[in-house]
N, C-alpha and C. Protein backbone atom coordinates (compact mmCIF):
# COMPACT_ATOMS: atom_id res chain seq x y z
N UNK A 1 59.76 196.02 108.76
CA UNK A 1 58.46 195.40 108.67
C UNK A 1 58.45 194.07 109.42
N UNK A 2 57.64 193.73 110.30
CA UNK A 2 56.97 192.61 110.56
C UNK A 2 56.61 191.79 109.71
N UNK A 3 57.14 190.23 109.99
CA UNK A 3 56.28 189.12 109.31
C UNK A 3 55.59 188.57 110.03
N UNK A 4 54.57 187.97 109.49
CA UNK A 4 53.54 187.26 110.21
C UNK A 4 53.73 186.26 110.66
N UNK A 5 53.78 185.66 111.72
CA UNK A 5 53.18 184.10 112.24
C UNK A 5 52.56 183.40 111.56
N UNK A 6 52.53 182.83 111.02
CA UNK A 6 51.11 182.23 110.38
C UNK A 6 51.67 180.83 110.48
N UNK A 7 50.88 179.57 110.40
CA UNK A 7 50.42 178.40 110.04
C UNK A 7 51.33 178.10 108.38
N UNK A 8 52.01 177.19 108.39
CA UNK A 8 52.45 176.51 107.39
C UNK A 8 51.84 175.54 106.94
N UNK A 9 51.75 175.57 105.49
CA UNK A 9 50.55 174.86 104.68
C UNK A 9 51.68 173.21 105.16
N UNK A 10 51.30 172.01 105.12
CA UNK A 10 51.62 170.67 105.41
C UNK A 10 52.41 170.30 103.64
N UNK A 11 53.36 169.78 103.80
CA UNK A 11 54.03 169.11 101.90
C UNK A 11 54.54 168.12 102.46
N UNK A 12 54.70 167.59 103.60
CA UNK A 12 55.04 166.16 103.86
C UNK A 12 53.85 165.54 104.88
N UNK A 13 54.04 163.81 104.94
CA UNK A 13 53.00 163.48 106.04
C UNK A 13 53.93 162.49 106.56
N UNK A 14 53.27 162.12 107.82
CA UNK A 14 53.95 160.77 108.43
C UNK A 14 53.30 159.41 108.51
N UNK A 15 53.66 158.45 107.91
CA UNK A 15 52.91 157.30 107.48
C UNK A 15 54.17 156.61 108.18
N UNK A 16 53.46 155.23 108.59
CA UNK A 16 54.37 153.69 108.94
C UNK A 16 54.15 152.83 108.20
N UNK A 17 55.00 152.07 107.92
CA UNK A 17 55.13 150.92 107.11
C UNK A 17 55.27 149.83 108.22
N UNK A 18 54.12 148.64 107.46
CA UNK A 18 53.71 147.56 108.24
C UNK A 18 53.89 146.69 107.59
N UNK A 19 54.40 145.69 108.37
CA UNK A 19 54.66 144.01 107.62
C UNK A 19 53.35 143.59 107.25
N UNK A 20 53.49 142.85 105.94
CA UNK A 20 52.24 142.16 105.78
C UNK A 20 52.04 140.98 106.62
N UNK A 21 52.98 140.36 107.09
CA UNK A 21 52.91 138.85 107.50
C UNK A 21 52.76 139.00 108.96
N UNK A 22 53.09 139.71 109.25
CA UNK A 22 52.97 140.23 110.87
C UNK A 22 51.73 140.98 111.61
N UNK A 23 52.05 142.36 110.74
CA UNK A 23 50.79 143.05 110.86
C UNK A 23 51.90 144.12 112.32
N UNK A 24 53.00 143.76 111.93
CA UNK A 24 53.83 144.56 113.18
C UNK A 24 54.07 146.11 112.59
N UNK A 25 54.00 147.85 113.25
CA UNK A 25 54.71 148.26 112.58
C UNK A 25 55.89 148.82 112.96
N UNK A 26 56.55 148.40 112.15
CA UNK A 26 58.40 148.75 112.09
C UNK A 26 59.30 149.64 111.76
N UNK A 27 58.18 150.83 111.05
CA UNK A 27 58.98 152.07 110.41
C UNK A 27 58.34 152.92 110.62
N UNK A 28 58.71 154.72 110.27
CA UNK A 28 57.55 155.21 110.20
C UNK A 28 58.39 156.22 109.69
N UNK A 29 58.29 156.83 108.25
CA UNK A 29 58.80 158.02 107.52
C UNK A 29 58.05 159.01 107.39
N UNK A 30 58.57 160.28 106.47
CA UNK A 30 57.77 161.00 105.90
C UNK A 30 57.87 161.35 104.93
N UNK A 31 56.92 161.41 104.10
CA UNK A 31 56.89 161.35 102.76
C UNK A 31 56.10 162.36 102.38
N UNK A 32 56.20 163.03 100.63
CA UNK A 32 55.61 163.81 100.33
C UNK A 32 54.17 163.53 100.58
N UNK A 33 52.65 164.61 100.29
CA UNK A 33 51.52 163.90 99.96
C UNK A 33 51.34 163.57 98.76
N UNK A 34 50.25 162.74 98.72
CA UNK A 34 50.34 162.07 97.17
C UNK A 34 50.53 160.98 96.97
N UNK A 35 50.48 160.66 95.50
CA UNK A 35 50.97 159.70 94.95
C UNK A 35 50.61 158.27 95.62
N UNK A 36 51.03 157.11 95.03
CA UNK A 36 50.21 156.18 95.68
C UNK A 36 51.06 155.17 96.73
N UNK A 37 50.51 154.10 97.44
CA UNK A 37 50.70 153.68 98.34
C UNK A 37 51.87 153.40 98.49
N UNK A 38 53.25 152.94 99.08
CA UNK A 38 54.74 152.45 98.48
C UNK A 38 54.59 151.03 99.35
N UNK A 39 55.20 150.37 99.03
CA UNK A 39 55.42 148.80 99.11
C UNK A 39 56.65 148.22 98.75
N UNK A 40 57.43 148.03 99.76
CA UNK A 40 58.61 147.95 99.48
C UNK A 40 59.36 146.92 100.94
N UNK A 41 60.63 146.32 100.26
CA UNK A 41 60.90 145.03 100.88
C UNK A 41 61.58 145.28 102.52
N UNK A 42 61.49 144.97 103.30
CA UNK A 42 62.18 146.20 104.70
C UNK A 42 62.39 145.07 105.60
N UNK A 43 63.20 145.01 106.70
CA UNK A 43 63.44 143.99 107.39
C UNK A 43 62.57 143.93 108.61
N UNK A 44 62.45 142.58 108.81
CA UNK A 44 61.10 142.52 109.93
C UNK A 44 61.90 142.16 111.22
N UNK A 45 62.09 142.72 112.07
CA UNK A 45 62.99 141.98 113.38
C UNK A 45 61.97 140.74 113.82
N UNK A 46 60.82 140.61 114.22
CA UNK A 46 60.06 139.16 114.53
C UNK A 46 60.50 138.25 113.78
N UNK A 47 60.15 138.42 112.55
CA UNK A 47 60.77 137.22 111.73
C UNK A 47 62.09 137.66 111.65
N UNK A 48 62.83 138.05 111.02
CA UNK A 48 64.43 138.19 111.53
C UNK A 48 64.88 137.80 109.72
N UNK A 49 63.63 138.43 108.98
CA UNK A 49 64.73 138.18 107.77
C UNK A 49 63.82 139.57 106.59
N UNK A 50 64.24 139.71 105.52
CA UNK A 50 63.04 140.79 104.85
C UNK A 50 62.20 140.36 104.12
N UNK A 51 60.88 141.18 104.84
CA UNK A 51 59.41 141.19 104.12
C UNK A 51 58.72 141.94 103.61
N UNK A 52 57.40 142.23 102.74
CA UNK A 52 56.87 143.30 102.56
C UNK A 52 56.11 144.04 103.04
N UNK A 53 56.93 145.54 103.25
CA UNK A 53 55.91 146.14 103.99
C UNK A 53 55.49 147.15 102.77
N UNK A 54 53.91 147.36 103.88
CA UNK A 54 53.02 148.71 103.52
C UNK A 54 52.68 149.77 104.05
N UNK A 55 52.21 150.73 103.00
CA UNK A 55 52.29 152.03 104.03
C UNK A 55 51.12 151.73 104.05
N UNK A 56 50.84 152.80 105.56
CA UNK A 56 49.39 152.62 106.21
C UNK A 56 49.91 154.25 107.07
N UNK A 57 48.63 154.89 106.93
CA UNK A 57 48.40 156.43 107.62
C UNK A 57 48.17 156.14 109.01
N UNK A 58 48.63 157.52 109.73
CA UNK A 58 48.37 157.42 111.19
C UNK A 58 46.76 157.32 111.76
């Protein structure tokens, strides 16, 4: 038997995480969908020490 081709439903997305103080972005993961925004401490190369970034969608 043949399987189909088909289109795979999406369970992850790709979001970047952006400095707040900068507004630079510096990362970019993928994460499940869902759930709420993450905010978390990540190193900023401009400033050259760690700040908080946010996720923000493509």
């Amino acid at each position: 038997m043949a399987k189909k081709a088909g289109k795979r439903k999406k369970k992850v997305e790709s979001v970047f995480l952006v400095c707040e103080e900068t507004g630079d972005y510096n990362y970019t993961i993928r994460r499940k969908l869902g759930g709420e925004k993450l905010r978390m401490k990540k190193y900023c190369p401009r400033l050259r020490r760690h700040t908080v970034h946010v996720e923000k969608k493509k």
